[in-house]
C-alpha atoms as a PDB file:
ATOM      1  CA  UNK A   1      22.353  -0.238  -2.985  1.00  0.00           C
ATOM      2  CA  UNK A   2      19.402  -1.961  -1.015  1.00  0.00           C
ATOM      3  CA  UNK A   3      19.785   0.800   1.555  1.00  0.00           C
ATOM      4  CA  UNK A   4      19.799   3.337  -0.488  1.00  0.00           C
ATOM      5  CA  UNK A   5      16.963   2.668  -2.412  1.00  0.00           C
ATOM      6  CA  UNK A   6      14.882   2.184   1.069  1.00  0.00           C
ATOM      7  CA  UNK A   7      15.945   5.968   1.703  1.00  0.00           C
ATOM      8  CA  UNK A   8      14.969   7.385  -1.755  1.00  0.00           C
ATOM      9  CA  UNK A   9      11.419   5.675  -1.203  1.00  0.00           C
ATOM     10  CA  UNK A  10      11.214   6.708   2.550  1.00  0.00           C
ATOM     11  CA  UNK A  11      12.012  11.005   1.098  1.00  0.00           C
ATOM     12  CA  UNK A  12       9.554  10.460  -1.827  1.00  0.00           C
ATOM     13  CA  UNK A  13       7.050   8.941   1.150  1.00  0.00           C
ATOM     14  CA  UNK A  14       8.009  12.128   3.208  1.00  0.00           C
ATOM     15  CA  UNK A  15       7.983  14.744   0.725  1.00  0.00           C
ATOM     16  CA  UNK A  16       4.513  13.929  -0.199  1.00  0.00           C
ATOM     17  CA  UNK A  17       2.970  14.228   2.950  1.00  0.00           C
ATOM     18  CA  UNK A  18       1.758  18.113   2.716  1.00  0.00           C
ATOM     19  CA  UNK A  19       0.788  17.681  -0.772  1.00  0.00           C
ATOM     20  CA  UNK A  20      -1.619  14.424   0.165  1.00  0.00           C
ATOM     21  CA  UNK A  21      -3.188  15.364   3.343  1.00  0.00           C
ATOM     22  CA  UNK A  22      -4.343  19.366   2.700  1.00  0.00           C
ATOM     23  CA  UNK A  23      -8.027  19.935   1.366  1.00  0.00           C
ATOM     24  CA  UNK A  24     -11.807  18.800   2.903  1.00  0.00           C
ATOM     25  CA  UNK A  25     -11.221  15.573   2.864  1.00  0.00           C
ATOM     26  CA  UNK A  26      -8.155  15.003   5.408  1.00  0.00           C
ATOM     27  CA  UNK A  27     -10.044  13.594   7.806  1.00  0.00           C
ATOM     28  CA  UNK A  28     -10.810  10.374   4.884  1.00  0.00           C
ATOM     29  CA  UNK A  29      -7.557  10.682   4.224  1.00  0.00           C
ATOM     30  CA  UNK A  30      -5.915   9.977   7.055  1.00  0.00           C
ATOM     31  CA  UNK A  31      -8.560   7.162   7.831  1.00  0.00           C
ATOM     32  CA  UNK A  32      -7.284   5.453   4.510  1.00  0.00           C
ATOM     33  CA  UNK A  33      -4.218   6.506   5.484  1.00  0.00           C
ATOM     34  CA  UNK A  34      -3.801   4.699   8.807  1.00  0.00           C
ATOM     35  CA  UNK A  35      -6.556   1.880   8.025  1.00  0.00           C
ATOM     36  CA  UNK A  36      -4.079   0.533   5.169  1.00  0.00           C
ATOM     37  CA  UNK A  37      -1.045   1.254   7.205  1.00  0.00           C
ATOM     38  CA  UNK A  38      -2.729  -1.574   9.678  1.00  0.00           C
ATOM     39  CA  UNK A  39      -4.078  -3.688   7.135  1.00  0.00           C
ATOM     40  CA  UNK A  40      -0.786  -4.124   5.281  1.00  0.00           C
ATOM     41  CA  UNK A  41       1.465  -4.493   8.556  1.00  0.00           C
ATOM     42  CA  UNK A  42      -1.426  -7.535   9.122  1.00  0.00           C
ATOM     43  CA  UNK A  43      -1.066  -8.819   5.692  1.00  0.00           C
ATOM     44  CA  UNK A  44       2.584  -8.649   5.660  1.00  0.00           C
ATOM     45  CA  UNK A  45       3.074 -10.407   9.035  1.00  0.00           C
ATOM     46  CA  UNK A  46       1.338 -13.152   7.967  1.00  0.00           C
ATOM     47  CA  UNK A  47       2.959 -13.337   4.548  1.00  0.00           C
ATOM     48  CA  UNK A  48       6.225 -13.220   6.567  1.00  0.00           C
ATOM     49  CA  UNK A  49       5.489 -15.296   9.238  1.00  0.00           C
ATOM     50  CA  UNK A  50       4.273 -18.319   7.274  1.00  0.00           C
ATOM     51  CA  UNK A  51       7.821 -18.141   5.623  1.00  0.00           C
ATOM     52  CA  UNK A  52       6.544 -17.019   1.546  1.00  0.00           C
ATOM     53  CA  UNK A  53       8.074 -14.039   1.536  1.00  0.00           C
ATOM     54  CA  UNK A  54      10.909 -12.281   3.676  1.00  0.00           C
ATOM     55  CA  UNK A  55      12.863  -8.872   3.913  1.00  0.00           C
ATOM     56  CA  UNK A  56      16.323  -9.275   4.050  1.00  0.00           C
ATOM     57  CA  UNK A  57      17.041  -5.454   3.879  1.00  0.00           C
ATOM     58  CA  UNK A  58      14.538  -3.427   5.656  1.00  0.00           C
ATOM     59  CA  UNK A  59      14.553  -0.793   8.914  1.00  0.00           C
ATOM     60  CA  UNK A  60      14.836  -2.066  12.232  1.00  0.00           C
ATOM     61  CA  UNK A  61      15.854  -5.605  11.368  1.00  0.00           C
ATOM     62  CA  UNK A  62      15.915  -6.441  14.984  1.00  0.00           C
ATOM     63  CA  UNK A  63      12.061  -5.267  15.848  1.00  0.00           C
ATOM     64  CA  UNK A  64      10.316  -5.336  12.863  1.00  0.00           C
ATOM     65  CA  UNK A  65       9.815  -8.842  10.138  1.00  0.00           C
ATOM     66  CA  UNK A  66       8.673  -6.961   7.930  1.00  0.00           C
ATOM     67  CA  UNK A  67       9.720  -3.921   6.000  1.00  0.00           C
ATOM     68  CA  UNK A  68       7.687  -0.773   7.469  1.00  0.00           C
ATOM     69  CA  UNK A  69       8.837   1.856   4.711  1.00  0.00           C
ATOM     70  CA  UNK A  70       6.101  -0.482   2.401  1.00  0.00           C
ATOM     71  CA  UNK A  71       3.495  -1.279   5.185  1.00  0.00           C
ATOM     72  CA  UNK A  72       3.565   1.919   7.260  1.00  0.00           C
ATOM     73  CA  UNK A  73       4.089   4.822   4.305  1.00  0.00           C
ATOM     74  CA  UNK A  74       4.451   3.274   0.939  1.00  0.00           C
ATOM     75  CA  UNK A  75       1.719   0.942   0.663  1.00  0.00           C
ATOM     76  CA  UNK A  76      -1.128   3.737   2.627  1.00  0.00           C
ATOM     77  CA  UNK A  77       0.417   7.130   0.869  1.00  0.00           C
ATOM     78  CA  UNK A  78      -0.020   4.705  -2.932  1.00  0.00           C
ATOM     79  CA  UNK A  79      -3.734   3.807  -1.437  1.00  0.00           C
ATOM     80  CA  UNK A  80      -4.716   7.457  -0.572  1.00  0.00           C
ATOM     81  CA  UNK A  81      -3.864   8.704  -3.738  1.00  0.00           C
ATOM     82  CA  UNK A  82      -5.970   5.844  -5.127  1.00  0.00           C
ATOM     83  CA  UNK A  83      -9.003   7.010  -3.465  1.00  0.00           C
ATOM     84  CA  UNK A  84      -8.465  10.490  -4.629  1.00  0.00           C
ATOM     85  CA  UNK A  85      -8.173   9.269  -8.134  1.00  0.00           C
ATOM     86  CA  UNK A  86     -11.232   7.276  -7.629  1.00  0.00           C
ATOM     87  CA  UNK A  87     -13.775   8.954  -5.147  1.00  0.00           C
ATOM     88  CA  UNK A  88     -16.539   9.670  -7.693  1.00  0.00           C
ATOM     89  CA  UNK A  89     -16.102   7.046  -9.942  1.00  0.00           C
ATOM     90  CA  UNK A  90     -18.621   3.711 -10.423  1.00  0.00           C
ATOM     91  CA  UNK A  91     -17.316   0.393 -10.324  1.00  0.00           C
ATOM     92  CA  UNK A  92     -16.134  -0.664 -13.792  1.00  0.00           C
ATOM     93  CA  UNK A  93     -13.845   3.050 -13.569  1.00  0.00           C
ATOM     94  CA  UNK A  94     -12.595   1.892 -10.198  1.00  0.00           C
ATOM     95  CA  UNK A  95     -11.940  -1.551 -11.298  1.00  0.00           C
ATOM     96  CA  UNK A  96      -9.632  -0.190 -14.111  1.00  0.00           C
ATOM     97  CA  UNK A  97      -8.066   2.438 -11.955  1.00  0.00           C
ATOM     98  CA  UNK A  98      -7.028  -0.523  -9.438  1.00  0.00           C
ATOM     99  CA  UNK A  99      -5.077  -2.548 -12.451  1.00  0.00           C
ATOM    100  CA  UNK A 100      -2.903   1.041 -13.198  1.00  0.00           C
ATOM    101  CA  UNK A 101      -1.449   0.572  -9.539  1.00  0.00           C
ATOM    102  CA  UNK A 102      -1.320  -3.395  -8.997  1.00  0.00           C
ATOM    103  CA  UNK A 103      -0.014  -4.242 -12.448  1.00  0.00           C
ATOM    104  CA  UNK A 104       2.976  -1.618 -12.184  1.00  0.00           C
ATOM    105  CA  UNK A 105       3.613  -2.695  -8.252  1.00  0.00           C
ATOM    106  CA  UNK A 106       3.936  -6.291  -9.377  1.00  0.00           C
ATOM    107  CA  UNK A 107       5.738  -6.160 -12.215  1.00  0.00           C
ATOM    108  CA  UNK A 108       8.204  -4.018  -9.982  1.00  0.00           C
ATOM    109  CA  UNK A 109       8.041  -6.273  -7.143  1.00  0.00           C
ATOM    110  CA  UNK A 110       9.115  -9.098  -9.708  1.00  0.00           C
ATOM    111  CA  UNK A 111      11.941  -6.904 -10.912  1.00  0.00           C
ATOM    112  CA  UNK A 112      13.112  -5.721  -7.188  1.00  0.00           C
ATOM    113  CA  UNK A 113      13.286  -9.209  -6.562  1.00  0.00           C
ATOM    114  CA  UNK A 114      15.049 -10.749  -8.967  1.00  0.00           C
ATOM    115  CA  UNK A 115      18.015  -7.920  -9.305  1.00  0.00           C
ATOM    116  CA  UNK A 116      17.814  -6.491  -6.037  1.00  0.00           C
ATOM    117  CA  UNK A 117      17.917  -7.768  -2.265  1.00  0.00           C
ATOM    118  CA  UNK A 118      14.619  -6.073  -0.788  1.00  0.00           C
ATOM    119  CA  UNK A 119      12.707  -9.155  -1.014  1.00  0.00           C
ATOM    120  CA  UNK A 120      12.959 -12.884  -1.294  1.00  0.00           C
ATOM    121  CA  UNK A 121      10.071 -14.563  -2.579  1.00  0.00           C
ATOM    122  CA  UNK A 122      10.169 -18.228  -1.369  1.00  0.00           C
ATOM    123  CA  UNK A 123       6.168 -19.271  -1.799  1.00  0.00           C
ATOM    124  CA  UNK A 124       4.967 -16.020  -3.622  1.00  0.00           C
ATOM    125  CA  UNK A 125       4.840 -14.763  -6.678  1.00  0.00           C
ATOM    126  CA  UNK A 126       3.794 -11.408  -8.740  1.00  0.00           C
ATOM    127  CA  UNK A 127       0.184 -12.545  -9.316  1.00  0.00           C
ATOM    128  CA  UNK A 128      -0.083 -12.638  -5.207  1.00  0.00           C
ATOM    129  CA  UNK A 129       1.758  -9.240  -5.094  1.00  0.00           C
ATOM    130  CA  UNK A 130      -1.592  -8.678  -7.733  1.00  0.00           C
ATOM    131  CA  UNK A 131      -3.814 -10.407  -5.364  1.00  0.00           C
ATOM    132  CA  UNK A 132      -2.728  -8.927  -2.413  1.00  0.00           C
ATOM    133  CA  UNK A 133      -2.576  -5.188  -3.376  1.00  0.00           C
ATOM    134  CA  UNK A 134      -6.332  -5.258  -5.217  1.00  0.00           C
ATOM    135  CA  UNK A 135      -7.658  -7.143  -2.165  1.00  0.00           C
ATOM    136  CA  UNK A 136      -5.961  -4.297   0.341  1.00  0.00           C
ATOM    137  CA  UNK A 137      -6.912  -1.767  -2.162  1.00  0.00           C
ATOM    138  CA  UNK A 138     -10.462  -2.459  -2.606  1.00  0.00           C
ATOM    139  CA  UNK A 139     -10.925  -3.178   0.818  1.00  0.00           C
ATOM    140  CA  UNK A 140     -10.260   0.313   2.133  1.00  0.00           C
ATOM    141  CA  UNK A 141     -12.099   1.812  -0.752  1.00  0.00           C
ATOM    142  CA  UNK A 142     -15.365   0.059   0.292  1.00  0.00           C
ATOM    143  CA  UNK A 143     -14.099   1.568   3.819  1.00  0.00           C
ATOM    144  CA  UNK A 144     -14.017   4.916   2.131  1.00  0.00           C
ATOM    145  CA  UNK A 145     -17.539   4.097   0.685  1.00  0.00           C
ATOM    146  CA  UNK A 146     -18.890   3.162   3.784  1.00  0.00           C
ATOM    147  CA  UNK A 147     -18.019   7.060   5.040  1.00  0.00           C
ATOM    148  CA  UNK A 148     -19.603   8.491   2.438  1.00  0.00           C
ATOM    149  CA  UNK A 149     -22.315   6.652   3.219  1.00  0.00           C
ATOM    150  CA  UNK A 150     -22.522   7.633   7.138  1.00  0.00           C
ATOM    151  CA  UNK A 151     -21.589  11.286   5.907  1.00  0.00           C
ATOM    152  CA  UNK A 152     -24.385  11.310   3.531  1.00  0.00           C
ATOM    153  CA  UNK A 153     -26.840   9.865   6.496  1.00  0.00           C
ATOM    154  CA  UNK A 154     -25.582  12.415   9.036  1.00  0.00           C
ATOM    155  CA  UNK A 155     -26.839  15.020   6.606  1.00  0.00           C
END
């Protein structure tokens, strides 16, 4: 079932590719695109490597620790959408808008754990799953706010 459910996510991931990076702002886009893609692989080799959270079902369990459907396309594709949600908006708006995507991720990160075998949480818990994904979250949107701000200078 674990497998499965890693191929559902990887389509959905795939499928909305040409829907997420069309328009002006691709090149932002794929900046917050590959900047969380790195930032989560960092996160989650840490996590994984100081033994608080591990992937028993995940691609490439030979080469990889942790599970690169989540770091590589999940976690980015989730944080681009984010941004596009949030571009215009002050803080208080993007404050709120963070809690509709980490409060859903870690309640289901506490469900996927406890019925399913994608993760084993050893020293971790949903409020670092909360932690973790507004830290990542806000961190690439003050990246995103630092190109508007070179954009806006370059004009």
């Amino acid at each position: 079932m674990e497998k499965k459910l890693l191929n559902l996510l990887l389509a959905l991931c795939i499928v909305s590719f040409p829907f997420l990076f069309k328009g002006p702002k691709m090149r932002e886009n794929l900046v917050v695109f590959f900047s969380k893609g790195v930032l989560a692989t960092l996160i989650d080799a840490y996590v994984v490597g100081t033994k608080k959270l591990e992937y028993p079902v995940r691609p490439f369990p030979k080469i990889f620790k942790t599970n690169i459907i989540y770091d590589m396309l999940f976690f980015p594709i989730l944080s681009v959408i984010w941004v596009k949600i949030s571009y215009n908006d002050h803080f208080g708006k993007i404050l709120l808008k963070s809690l509709i995507f980490s409060v859903p991720m870690s309640i289901g990160q506490w469900v996927m754990e406890k019925y399913t075998g994608l993760f084993k949480w050893k020293r971790w818990s949903p409020f670092h799953t909360f932690a973790s994904v507004n830290f990542t979250l806000f961190t690439i949107r003050g990246l995103v706010g630092l190109l508007k701000l070179l954009d806006n200078v370059k004009r």
